[in-house]
N, C-alpha and C. Protein backbone atom coordinates (compact mmCIF):
# COMPACT_ATOMS: atom_id res chain seq x y z
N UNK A 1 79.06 94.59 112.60
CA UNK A 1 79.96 95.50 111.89
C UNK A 1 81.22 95.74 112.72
N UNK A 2 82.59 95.57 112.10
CA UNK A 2 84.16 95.94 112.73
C UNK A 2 83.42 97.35 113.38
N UNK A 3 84.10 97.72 114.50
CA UNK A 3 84.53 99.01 115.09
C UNK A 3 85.21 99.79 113.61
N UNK A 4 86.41 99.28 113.46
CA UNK A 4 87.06 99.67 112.77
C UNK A 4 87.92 99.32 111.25
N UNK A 5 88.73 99.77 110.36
CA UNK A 5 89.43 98.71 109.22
C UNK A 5 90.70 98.27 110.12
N UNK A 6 91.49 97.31 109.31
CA UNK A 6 92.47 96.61 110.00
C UNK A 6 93.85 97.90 109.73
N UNK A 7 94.64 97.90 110.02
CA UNK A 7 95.68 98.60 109.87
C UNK A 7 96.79 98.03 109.06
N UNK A 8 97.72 98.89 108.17
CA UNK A 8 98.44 97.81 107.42
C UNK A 8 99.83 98.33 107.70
N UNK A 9 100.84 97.20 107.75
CA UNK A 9 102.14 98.06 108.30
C UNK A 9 103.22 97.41 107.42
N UNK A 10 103.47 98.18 106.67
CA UNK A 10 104.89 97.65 105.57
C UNK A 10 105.78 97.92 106.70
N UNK A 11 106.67 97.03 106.45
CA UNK A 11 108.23 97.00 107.15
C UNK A 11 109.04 96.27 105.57
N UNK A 12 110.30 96.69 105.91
CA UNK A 12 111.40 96.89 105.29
C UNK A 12 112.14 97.09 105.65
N UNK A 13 113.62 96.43 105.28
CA UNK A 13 115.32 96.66 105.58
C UNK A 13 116.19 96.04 104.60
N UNK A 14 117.18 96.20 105.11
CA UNK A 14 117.80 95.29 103.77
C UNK A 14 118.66 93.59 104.27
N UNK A 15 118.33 93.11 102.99
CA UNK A 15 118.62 91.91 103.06
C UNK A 15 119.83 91.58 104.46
N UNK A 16 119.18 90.69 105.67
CA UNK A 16 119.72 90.16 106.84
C UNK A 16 119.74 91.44 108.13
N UNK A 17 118.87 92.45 107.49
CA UNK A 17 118.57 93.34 109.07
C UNK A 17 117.67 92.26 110.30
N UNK A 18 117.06 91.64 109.71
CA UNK A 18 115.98 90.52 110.64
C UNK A 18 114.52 90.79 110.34
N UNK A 19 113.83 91.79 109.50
CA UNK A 19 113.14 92.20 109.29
C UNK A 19 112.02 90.87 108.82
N UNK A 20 111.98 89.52 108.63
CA UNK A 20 111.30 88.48 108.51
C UNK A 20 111.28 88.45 109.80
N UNK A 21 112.56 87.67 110.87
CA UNK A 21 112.45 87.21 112.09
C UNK A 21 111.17 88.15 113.01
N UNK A 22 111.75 89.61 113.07
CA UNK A 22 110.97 90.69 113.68
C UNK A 22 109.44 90.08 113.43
N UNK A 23 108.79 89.92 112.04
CA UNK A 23 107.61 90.13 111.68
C UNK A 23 106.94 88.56 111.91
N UNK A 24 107.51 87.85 112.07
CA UNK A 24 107.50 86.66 112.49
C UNK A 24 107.12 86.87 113.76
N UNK A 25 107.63 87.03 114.85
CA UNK A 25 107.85 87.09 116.07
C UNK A 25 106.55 87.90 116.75
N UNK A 26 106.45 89.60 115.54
CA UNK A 26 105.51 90.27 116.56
C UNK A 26 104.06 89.50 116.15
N UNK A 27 103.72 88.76 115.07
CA UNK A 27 102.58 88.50 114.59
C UNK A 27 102.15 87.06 115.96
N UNK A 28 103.29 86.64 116.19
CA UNK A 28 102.85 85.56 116.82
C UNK A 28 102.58 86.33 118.55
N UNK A 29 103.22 87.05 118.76
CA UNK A 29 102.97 87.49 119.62
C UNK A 29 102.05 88.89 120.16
N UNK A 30 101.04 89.56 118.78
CA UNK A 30 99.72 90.44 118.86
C UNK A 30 98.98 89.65 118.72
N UNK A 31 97.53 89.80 119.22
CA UNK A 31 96.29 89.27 118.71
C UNK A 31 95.93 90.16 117.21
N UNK A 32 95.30 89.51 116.47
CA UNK A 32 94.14 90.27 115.68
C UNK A 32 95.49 90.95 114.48
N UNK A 33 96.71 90.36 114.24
CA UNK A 33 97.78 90.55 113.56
C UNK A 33 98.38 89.45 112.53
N UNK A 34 98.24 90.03 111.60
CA UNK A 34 98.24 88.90 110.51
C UNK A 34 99.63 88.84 109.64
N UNK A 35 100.75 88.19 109.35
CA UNK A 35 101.78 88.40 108.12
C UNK A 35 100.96 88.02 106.85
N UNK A 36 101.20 88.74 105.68
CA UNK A 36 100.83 88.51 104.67
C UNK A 36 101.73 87.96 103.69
N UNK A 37 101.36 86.70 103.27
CA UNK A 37 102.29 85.73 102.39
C UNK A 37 102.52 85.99 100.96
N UNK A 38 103.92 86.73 100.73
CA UNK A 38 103.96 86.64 99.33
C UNK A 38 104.50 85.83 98.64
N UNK A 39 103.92 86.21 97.10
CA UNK A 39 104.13 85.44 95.83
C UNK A 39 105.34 85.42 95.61
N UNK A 40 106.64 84.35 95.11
CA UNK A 40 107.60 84.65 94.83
C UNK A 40 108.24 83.84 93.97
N UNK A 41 109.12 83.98 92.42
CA UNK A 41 109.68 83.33 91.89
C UNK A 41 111.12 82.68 92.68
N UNK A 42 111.37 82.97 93.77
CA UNK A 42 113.05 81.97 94.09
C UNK A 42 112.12 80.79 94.29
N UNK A 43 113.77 80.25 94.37
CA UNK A 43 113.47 78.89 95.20
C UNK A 43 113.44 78.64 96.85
N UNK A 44 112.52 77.78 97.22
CA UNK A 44 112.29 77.76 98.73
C UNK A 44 114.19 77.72 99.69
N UNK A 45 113.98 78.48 100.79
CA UNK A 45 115.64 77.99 101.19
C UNK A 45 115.06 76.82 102.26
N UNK A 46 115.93 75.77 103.01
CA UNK A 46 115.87 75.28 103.65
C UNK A 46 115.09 75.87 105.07
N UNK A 47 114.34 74.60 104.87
CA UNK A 47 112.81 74.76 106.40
C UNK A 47 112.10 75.76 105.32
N UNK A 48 112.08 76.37 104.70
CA UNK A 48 110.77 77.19 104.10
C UNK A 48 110.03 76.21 103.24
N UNK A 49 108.32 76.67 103.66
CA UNK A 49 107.20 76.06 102.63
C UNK A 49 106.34 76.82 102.13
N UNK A 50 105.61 76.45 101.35
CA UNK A 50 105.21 76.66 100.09
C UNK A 50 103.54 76.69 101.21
N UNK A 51 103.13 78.41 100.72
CA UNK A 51 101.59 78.47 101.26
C UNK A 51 102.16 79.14 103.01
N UNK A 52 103.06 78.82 103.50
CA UNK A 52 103.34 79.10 104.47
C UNK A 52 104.39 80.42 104.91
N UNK A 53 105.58 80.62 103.94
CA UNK A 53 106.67 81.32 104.44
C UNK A 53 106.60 82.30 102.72
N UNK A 54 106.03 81.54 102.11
CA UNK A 54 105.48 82.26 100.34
C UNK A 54 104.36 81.27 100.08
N UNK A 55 104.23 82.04 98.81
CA UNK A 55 103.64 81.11 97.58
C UNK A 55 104.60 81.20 96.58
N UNK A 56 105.13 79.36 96.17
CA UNK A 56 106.45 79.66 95.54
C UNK A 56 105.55 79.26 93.47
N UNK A 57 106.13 80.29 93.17
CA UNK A 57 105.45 80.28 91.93
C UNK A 57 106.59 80.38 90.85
N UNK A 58 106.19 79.92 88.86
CA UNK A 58 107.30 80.03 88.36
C UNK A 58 107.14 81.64 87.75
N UNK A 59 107.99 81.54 86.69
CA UNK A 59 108.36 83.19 86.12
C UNK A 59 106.78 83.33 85.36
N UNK A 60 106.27 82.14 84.32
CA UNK A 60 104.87 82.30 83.67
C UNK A 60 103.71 82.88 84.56
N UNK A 61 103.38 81.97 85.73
CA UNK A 61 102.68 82.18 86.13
C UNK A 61 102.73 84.17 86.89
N UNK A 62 103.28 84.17 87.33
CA UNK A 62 104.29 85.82 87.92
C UNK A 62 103.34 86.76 86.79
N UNK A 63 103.99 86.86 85.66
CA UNK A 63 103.64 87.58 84.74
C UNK A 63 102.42 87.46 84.32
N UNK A 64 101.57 86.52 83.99
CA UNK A 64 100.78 86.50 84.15
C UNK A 64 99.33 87.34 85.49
N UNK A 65 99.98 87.05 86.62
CA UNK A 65 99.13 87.78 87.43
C UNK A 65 99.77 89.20 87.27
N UNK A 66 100.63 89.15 87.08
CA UNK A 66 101.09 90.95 86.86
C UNK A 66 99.96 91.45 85.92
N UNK A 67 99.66 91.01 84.76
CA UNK A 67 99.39 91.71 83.62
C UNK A 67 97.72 91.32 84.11
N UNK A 68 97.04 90.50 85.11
CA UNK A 68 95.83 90.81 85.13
C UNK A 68 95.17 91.76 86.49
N UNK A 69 96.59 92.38 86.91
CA UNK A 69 96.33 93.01 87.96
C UNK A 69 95.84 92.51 89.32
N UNK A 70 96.33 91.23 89.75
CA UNK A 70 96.74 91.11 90.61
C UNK A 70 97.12 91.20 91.62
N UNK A 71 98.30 91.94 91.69
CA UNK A 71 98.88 92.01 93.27
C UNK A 71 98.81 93.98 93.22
N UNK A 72 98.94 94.08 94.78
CA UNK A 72 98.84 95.25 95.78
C UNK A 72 100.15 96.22 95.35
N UNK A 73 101.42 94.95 94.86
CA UNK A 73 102.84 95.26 94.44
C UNK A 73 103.09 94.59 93.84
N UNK A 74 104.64 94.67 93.17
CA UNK A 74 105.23 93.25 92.89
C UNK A 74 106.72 94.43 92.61
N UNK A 75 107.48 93.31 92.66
CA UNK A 75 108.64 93.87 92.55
C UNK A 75 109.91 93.07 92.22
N UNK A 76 111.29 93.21 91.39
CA UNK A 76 112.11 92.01 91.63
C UNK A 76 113.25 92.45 92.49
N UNK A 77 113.55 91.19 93.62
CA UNK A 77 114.52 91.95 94.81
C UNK A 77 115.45 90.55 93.91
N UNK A 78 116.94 90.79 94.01
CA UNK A 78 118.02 89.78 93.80
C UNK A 78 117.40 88.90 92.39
N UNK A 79 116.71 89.62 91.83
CA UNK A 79 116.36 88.46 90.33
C UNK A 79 115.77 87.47 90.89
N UNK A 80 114.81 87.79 91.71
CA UNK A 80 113.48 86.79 91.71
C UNK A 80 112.70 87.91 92.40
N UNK A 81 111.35 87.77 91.86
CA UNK A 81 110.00 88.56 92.04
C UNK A 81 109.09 88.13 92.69
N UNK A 82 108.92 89.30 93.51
CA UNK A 82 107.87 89.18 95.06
C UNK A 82 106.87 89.84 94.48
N UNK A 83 105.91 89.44 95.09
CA UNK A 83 104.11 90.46 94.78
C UNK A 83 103.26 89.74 95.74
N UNK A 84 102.24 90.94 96.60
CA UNK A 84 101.40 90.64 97.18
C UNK A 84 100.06 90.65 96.78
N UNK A 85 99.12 89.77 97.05
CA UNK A 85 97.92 89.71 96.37
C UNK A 85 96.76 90.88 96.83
N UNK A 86 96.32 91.24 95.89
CA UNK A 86 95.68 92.84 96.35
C UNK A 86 94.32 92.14 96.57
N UNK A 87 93.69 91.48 96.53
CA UNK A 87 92.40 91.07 96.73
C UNK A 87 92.54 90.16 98.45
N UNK A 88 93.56 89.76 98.55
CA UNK A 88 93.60 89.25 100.17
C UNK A 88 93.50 90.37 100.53
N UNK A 89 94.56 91.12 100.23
CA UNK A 89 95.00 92.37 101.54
C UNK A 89 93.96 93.52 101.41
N UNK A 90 93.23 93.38 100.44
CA UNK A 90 92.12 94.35 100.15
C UNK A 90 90.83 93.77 101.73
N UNK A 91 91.13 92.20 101.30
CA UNK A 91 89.58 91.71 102.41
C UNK A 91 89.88 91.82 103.68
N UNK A 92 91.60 91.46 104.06
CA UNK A 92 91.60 91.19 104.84
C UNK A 92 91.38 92.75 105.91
N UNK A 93 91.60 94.00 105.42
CA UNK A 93 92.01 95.26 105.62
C UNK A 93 90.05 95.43 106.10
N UNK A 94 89.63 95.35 105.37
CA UNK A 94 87.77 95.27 105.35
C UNK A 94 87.31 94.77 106.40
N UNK A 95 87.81 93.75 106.55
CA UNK A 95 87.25 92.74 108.03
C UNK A 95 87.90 92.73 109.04
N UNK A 96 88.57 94.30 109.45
CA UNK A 96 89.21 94.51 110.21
C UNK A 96 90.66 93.95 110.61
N UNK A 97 91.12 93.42 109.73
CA UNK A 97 92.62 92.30 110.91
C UNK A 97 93.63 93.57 109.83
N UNK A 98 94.37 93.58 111.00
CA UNK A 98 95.78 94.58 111.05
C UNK A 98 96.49 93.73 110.29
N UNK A 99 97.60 94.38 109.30
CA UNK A 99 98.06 93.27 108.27
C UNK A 99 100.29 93.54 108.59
N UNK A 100 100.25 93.46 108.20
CA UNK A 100 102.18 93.48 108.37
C UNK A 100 102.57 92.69 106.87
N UNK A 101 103.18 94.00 105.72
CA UNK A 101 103.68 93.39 104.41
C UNK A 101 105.15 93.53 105.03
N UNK A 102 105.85 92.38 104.49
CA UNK A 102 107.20 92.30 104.92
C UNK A 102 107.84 92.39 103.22
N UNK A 103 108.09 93.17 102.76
CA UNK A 103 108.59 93.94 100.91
C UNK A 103 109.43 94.62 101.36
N UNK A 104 110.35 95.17 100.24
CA UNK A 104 111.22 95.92 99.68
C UNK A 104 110.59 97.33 99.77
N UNK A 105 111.88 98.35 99.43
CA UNK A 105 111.22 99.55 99.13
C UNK A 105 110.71 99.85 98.04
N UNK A 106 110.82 98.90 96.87
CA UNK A 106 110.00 99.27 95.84
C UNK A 106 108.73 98.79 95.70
N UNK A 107 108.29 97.73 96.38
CA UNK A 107 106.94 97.31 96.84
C UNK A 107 106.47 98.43 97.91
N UNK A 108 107.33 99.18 98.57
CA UNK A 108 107.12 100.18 99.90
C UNK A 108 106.38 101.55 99.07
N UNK A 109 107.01 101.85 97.90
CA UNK A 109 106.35 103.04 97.08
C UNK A 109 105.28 102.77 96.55
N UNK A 110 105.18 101.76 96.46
CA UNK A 110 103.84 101.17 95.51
C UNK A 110 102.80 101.25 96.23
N UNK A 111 102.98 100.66 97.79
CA UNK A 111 101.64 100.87 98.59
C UNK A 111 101.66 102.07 98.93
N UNK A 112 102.70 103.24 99.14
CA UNK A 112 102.00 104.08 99.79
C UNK A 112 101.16 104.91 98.82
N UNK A 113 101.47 104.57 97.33
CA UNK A 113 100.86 105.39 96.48
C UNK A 113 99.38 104.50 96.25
N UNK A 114 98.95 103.79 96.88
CA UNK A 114 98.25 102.88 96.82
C UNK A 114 96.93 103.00 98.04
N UNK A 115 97.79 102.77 99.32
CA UNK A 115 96.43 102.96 100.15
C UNK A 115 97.16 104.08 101.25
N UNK A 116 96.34 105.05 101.02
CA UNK A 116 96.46 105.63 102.12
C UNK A 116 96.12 105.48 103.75
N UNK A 117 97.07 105.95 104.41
CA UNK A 117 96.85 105.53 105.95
C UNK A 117 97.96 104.44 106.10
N UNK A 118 98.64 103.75 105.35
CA UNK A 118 99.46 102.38 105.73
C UNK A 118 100.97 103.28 106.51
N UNK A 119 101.06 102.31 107.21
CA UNK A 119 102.32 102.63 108.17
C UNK A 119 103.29 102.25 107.75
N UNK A 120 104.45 102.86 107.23
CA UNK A 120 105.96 102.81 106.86
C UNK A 120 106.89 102.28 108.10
N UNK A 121 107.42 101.17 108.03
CA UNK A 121 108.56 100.70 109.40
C UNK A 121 109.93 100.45 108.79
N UNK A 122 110.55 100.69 109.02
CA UNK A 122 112.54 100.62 108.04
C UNK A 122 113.12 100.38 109.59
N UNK A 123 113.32 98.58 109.26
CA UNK A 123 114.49 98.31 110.49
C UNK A 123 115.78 98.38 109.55
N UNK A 124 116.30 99.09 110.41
CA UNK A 124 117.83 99.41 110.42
C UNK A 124 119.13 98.51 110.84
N UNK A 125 120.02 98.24 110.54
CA UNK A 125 121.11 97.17 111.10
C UNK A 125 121.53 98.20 111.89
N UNK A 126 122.49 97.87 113.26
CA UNK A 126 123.52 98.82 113.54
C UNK A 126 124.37 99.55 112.80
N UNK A 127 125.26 98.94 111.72
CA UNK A 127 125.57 99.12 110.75
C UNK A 127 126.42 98.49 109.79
N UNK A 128 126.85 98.70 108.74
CA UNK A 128 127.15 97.83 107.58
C UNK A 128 128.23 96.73 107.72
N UNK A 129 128.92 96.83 108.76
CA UNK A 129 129.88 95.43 109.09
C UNK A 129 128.95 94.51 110.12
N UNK A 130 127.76 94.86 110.90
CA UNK A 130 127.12 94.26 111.54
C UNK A 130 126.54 93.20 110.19
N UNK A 131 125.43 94.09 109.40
CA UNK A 131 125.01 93.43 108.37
C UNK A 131 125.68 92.39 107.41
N UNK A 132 126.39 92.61 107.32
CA UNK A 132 127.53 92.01 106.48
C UNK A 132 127.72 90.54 107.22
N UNK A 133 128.42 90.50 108.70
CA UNK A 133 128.22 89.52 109.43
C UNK A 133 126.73 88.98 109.46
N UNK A 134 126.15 89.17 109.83
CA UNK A 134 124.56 88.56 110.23
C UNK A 134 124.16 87.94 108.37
N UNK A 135 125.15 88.41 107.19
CA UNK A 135 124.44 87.72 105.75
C UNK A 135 125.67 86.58 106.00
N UNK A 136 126.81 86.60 106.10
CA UNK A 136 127.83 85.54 105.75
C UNK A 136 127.50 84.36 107.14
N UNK A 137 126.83 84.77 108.07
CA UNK A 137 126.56 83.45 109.34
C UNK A 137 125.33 83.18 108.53
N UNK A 138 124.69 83.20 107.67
CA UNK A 138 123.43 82.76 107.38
C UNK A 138 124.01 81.34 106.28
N UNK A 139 125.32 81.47 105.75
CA UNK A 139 125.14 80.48 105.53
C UNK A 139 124.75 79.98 104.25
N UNK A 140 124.23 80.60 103.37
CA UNK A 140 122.84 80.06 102.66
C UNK A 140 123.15 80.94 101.32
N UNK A 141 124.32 82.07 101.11
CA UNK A 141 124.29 82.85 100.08
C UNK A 141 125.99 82.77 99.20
N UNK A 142 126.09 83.08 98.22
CA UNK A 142 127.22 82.96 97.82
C UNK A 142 127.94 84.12 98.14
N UNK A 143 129.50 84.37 97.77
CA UNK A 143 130.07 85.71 97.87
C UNK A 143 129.52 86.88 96.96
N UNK A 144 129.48 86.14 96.08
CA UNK A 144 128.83 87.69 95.06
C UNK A 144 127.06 87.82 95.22
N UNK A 145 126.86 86.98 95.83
CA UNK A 145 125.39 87.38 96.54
C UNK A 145 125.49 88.67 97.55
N UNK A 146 126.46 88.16 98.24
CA UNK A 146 126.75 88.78 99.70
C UNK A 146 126.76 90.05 99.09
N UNK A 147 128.29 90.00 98.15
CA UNK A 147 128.31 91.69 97.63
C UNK A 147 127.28 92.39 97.20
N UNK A 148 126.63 91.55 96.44
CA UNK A 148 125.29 92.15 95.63
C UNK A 148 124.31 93.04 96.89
N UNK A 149 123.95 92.22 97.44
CA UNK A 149 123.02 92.63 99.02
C UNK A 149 123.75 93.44 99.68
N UNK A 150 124.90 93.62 100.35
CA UNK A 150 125.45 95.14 100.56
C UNK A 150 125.15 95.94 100.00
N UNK A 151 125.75 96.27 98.48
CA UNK A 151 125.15 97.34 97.73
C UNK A 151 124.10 97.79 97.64
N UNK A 152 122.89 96.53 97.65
CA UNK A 152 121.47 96.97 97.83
C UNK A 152 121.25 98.07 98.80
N UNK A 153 121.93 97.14 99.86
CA UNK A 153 121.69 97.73 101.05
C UNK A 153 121.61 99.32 101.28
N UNK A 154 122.58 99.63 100.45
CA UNK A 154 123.08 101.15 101.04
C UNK A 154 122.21 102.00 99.82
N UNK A 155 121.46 101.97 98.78
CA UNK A 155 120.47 102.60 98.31
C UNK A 155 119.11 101.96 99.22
N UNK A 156 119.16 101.05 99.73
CA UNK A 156 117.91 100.63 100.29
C UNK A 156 117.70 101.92 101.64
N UNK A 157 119.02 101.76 102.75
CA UNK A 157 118.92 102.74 103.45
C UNK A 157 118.94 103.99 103.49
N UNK A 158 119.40 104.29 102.05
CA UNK A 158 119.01 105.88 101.88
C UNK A 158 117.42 106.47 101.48
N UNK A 159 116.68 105.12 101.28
CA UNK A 159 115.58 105.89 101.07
C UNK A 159 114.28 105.57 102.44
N UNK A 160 114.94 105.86 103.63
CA UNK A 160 114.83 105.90 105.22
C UNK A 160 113.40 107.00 104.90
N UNK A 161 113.60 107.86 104.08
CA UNK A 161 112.64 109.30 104.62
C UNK A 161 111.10 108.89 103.89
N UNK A 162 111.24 108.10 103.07
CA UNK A 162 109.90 106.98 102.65
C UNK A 162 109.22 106.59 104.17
N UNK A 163 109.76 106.02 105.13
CA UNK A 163 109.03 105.67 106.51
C UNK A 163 108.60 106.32 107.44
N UNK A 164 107.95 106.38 108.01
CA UNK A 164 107.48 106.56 108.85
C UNK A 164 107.86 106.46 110.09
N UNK A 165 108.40 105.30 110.78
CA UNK A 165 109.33 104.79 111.32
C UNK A 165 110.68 104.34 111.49
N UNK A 166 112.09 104.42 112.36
CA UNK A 166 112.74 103.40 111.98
C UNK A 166 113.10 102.98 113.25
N UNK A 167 113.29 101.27 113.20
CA UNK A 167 113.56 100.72 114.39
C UNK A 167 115.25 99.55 114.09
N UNK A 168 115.89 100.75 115.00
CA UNK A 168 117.46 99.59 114.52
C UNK A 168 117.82 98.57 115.58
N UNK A 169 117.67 97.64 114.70
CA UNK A 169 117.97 96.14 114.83
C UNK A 169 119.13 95.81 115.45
N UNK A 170 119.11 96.58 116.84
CA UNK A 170 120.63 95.98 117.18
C UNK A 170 120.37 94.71 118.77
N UNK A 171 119.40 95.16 119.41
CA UNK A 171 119.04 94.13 120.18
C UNK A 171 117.51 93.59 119.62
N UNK A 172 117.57 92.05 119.83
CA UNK A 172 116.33 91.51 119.32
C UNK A 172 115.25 91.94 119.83
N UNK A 173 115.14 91.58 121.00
CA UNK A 173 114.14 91.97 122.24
C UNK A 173 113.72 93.29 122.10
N UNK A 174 114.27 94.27 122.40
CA UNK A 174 114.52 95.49 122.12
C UNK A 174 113.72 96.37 120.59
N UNK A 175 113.88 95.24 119.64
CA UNK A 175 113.54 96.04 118.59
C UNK A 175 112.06 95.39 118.32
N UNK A 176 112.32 94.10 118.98
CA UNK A 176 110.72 93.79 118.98
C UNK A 176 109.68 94.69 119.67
N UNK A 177 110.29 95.05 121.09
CA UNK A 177 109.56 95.72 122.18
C UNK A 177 108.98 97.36 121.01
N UNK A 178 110.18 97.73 120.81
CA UNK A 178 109.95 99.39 120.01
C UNK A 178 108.40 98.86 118.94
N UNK A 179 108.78 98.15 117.65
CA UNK A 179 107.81 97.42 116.87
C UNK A 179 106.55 97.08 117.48
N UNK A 180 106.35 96.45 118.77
CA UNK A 180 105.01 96.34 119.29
C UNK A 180 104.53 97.53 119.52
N UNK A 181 105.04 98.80 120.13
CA UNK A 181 104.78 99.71 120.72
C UNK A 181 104.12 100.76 119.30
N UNK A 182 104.67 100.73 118.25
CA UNK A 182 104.48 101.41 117.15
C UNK A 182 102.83 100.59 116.48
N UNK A 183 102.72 99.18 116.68
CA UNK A 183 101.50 98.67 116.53
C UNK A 183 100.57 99.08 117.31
N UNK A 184 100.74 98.86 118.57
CA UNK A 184 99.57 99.45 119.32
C UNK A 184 99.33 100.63 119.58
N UNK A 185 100.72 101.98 119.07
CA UNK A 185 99.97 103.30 119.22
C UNK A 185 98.72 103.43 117.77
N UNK A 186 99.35 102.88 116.29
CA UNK A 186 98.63 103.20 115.75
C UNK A 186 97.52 102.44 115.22
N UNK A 187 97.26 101.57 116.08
CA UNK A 187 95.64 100.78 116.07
C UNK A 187 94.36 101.94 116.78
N UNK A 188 94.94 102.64 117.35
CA UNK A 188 93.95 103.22 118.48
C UNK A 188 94.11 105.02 117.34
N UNK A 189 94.63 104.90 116.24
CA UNK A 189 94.08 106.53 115.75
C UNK A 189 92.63 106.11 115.16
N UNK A 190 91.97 107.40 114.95
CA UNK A 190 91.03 107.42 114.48
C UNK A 190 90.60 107.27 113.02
N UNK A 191 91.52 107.20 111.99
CA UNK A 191 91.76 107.69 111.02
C UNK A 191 91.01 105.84 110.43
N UNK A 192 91.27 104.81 111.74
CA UNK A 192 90.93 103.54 111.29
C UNK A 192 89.53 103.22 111.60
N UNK A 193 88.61 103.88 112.43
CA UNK A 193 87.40 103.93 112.26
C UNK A 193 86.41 104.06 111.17
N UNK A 194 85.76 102.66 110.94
CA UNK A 194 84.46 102.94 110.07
C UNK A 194 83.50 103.76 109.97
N UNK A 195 83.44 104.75 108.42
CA UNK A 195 82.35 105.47 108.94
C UNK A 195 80.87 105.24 109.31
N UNK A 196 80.74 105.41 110.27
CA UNK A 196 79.04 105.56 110.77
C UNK A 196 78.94 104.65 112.29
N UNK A 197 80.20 104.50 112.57
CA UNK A 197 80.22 103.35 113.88
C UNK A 197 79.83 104.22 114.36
N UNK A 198 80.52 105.18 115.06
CA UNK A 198 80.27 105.98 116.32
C UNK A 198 78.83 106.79 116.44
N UNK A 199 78.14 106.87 115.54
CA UNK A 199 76.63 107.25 115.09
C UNK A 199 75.68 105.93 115.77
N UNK A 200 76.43 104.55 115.24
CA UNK A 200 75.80 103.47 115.31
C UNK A 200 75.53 103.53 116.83
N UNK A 201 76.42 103.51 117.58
CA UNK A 201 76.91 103.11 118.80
C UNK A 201 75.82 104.15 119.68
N UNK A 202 75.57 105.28 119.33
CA UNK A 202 75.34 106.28 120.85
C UNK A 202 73.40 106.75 119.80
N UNK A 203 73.00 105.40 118.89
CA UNK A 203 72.10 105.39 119.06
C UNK A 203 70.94 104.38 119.96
């Protein structure tokens, strides 16, 4: 029997805070820390695969698992729709492994009304001309994309008091270091203990 359940940690920012890179980075670098791969109608961008960075799915199939209840969330960010599968993140949470959803804030309301105990993280840009730079070096978006994702941006960051946390993204290192530190204080509350371990244990 786990000691304990796994811990689950939504993070969120807005489009080009680094909030993939971050979750990327700390998973490879905790033990017993898992990213959870979502479902998504875009199309793959360059170097992304399929099973690996998503599951790239079309609009039928989407709706479909929506309407049989499915995912944990789902949500549409930029006119294509993300959703995480509630039966992974249900097992994986059971068999103890700490999970990291990398969603939006409207996938962010959904879980907290969903499972209690999950940890809220909102990386932050320095601020909006930083962001702005870090979307147009990417390369990969059009201008009225760009605009579009600013705007997001600034209802995305007003709803900061949803988290729990916030860690701003202005040095890499740095915001990784804060992010690890927020994992390993809250692996060790109690609140993630199975009931009847500690009964088990000191018989």
């Amino acid at each position: 029997m786990n000691a304990r359940n796994g811990a689950l940690f939504v993070v969120s920012a807005p489009s080009g805070a680094g909030k993939t890179t971050l979750c990327k980075a700390i998973t490879e670098s905790m033990e017993n820390l898992t990213h959870s791969i979502s479902y998504t109608t875009r199309k793959p961008r360059p170097g992304e695969l399929d099973s690996r960075d998503y599951y790239f799915i079309d609009e039928d199939r989407f709706r479909t698992m929506v309407a049989a209840g499915d995912f944990a969330e789902h949500a549409q960010v930029h006119g294509n729709r993300y959703g995480t599968s509630k039966r992974v993140l249900d097992d994986m949470v059971h068999d103890g492994i700490d999970v990291i959803l990398d969603i939006d804030t409207q996938g962010a309301r959904q879980i907290r009304a969903a499972y209690e105990g999950a940890v809220f993280i909102f990386i932050m840009p320095p601020s909006l001309a930083i962001l702005e730079e870090r979307l147009r070096n990417r390369k990969s978006d059009r201008e009225e994309d760009i605009r579009n994702r600013l705007r997001r941006a600034i209802d995305e960051i007003r709803e900061y008091e949803l988290y729990d946390y916030i860690v701003v993204n202005r040095d890499f290192d740095r915001a990784l270091s804060e992010l690890r530190s927020i994992i390993a204080a809250e692996r060790c509350r109690t609140k993630l203990l199975k009931s009847g371990w500690i009964e088990d244990m000191l018989k």
